[in-house]
N, C-alpha and C. Protein backbone atom coordinates (compact mmCIF):
# COMPACT_ATOMS: atom_id res chain seq x y z
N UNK A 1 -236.13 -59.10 -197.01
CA UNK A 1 -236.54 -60.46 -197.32
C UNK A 1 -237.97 -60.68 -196.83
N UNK A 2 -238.64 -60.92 -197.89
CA UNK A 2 -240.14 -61.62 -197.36
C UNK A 2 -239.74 -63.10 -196.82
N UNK A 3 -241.29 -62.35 -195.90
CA UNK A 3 -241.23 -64.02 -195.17
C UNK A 3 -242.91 -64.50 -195.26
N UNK A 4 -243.26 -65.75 -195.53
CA UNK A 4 -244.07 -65.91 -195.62
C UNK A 4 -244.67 -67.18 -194.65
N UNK A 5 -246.28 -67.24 -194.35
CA UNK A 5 -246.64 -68.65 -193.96
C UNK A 5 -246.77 -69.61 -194.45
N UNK A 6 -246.36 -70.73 -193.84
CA UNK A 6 -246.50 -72.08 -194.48
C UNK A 6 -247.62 -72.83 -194.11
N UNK A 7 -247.97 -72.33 -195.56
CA UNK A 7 -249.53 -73.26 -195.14
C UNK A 7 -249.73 -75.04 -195.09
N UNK A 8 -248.52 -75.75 -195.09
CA UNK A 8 -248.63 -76.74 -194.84
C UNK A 8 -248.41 -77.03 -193.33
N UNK A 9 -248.74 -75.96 -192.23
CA UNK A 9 -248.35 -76.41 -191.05
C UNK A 9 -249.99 -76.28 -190.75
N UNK A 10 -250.86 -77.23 -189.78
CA UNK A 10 -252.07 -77.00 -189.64
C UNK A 10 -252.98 -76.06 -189.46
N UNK A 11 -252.21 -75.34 -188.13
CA UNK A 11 -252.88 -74.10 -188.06
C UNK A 11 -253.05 -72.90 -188.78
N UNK A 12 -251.85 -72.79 -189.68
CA UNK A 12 -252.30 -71.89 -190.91
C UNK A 12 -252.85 -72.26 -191.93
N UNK A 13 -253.17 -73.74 -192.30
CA UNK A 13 -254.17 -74.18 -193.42
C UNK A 13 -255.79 -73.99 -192.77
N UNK A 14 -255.56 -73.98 -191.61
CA UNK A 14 -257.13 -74.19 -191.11
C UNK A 14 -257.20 -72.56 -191.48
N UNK A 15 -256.76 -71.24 -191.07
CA UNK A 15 -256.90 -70.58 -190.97
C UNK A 15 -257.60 -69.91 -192.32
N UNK A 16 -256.23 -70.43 -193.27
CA UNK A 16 -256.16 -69.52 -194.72
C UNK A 16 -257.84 -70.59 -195.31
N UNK A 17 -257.75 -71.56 -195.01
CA UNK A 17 -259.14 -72.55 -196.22
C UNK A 17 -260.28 -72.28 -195.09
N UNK A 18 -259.88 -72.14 -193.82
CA UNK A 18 -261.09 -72.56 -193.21
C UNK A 18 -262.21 -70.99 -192.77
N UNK A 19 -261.70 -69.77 -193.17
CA UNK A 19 -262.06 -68.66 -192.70
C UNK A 19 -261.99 -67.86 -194.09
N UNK A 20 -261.73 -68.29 -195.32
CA UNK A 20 -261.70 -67.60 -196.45
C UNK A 20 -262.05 -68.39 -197.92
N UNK A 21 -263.73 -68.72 -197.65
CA UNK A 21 -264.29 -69.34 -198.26
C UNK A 21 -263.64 -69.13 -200.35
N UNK A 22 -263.43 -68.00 -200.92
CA UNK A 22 -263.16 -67.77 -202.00
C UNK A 22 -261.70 -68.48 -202.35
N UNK A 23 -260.84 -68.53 -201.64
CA UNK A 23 -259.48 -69.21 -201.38
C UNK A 23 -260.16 -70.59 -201.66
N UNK A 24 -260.57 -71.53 -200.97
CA UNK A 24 -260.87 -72.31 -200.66
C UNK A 24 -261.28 -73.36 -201.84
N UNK A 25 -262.61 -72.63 -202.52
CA UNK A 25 -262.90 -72.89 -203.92
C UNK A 25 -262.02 -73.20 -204.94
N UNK A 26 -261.51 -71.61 -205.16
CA UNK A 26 -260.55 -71.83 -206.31
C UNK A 26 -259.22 -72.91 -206.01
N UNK A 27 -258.82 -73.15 -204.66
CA UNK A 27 -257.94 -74.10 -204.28
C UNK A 27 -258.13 -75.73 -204.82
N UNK A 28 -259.72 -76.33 -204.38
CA UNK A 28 -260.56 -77.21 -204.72
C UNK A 28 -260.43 -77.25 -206.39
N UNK A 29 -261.22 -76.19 -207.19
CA UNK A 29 -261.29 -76.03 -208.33
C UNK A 29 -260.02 -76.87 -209.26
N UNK A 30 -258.59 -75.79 -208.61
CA UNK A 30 -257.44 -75.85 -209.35
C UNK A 30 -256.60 -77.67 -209.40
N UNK A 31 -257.23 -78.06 -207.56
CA UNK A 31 -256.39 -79.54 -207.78
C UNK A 31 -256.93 -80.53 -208.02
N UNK A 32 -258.67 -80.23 -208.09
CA UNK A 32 -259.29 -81.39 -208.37
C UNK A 32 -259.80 -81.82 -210.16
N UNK A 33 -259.83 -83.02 -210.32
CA UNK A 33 -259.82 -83.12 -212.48
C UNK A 33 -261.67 -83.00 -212.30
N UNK A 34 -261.52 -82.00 -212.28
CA UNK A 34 -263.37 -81.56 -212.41
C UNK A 34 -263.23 -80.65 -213.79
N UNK A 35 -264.39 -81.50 -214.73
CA UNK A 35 -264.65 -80.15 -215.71
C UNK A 35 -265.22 -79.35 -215.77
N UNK A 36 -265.43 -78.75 -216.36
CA UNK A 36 -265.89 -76.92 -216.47
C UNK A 36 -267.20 -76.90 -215.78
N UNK A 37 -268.06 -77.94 -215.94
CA UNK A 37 -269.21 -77.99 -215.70
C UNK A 37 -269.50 -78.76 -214.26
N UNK A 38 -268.47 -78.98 -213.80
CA UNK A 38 -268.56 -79.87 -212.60
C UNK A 38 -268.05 -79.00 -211.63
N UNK A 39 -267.14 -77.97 -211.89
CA UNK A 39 -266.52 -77.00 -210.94
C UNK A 39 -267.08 -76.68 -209.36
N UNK A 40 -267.02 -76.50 -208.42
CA UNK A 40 -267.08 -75.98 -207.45
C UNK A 40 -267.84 -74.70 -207.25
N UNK A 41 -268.95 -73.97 -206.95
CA UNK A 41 -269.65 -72.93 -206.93
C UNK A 41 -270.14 -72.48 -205.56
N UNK A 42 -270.13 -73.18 -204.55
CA UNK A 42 -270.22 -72.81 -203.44
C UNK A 42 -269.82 -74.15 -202.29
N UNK A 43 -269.65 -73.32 -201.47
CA UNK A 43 -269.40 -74.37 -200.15
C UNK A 43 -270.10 -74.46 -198.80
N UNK A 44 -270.29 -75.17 -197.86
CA UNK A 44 -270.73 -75.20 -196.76
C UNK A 44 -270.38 -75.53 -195.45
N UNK A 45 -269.85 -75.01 -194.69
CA UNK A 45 -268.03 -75.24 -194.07
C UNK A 45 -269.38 -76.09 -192.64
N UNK A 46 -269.26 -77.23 -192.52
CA UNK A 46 -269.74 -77.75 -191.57
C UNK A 46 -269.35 -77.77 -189.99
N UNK A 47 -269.67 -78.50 -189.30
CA UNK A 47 -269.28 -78.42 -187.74
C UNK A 47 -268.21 -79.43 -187.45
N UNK A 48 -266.99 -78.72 -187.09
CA UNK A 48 -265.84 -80.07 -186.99
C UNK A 48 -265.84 -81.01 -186.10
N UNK A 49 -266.37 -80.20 -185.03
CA UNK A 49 -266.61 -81.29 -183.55
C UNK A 49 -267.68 -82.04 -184.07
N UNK A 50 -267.19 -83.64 -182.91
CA UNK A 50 -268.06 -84.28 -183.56
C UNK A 50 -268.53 -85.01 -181.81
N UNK A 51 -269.54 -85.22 -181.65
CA UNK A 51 -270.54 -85.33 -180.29
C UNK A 51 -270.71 -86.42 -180.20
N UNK A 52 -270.29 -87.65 -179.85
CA UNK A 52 -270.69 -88.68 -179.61
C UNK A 52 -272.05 -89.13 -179.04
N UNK A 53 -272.65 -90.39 -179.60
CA UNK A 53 -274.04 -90.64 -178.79
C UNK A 53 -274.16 -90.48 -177.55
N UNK A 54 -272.57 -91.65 -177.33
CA UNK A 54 -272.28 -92.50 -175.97
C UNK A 54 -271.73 -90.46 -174.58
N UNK A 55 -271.99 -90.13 -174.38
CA UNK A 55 -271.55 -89.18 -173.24
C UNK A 55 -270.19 -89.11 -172.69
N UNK A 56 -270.13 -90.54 -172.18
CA UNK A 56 -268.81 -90.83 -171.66
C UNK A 56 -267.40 -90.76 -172.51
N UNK A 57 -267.81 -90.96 -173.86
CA UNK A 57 -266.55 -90.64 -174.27
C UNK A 57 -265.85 -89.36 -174.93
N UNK A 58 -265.40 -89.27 -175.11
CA UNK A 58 -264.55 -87.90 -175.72
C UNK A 58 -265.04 -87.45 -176.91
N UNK A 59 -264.82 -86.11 -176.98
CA UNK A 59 -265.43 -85.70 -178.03
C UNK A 59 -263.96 -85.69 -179.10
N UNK A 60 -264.66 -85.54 -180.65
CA UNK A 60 -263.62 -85.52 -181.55
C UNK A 60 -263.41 -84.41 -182.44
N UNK A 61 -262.13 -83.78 -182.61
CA UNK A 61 -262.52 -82.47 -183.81
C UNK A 61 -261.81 -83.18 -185.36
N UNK A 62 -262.95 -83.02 -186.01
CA UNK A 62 -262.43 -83.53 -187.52
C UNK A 62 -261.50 -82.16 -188.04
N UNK A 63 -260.13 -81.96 -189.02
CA UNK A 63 -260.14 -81.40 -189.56
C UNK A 63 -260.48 -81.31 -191.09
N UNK A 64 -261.21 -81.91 -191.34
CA UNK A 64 -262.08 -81.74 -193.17
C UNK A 64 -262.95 -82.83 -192.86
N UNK A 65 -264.31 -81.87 -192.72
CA UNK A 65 -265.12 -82.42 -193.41
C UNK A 65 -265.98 -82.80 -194.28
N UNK A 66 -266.59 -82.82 -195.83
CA UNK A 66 -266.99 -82.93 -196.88
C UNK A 66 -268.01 -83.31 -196.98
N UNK A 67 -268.79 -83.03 -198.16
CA UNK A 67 -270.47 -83.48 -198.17
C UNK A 67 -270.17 -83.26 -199.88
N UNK A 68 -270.13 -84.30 -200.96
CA UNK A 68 -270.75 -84.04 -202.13
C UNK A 68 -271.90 -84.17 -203.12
């Protein structure tokens, strides 16, 4: 019996989209109503932490962040 990961648990979605840019695309591509010409061609996997001005407070980790 195969067993497989479930990529709906976080740490294996971060893993499989966030470290295997070609996955990632065609994932984007397939669920989003983009036409042919609007498609997805590259990506730019940004910085998740996010640094506050203020010092004192906590820092934050985004998981998705987007730029279109």
């Amino acid at each position: 019996m195969a067993r497989y990961l479930n990529p709906k648990i976080d740490l294996i979605f971060k893993r499989i989209f966030g470290e295997h840019e070609k996955i990632l695309k065609s994932f984007l591509n397939a669920i989003l109503p983009l036409k042919p010409h609007e498609q997805i061609v590259s990506l730019n996997y940004l910085p998740t932490e996010q640094v506050p001005i203020i010092p004192e407070r906590k820092r934050a980790i985004v998981d998705v962040k987007c730029v279109d």
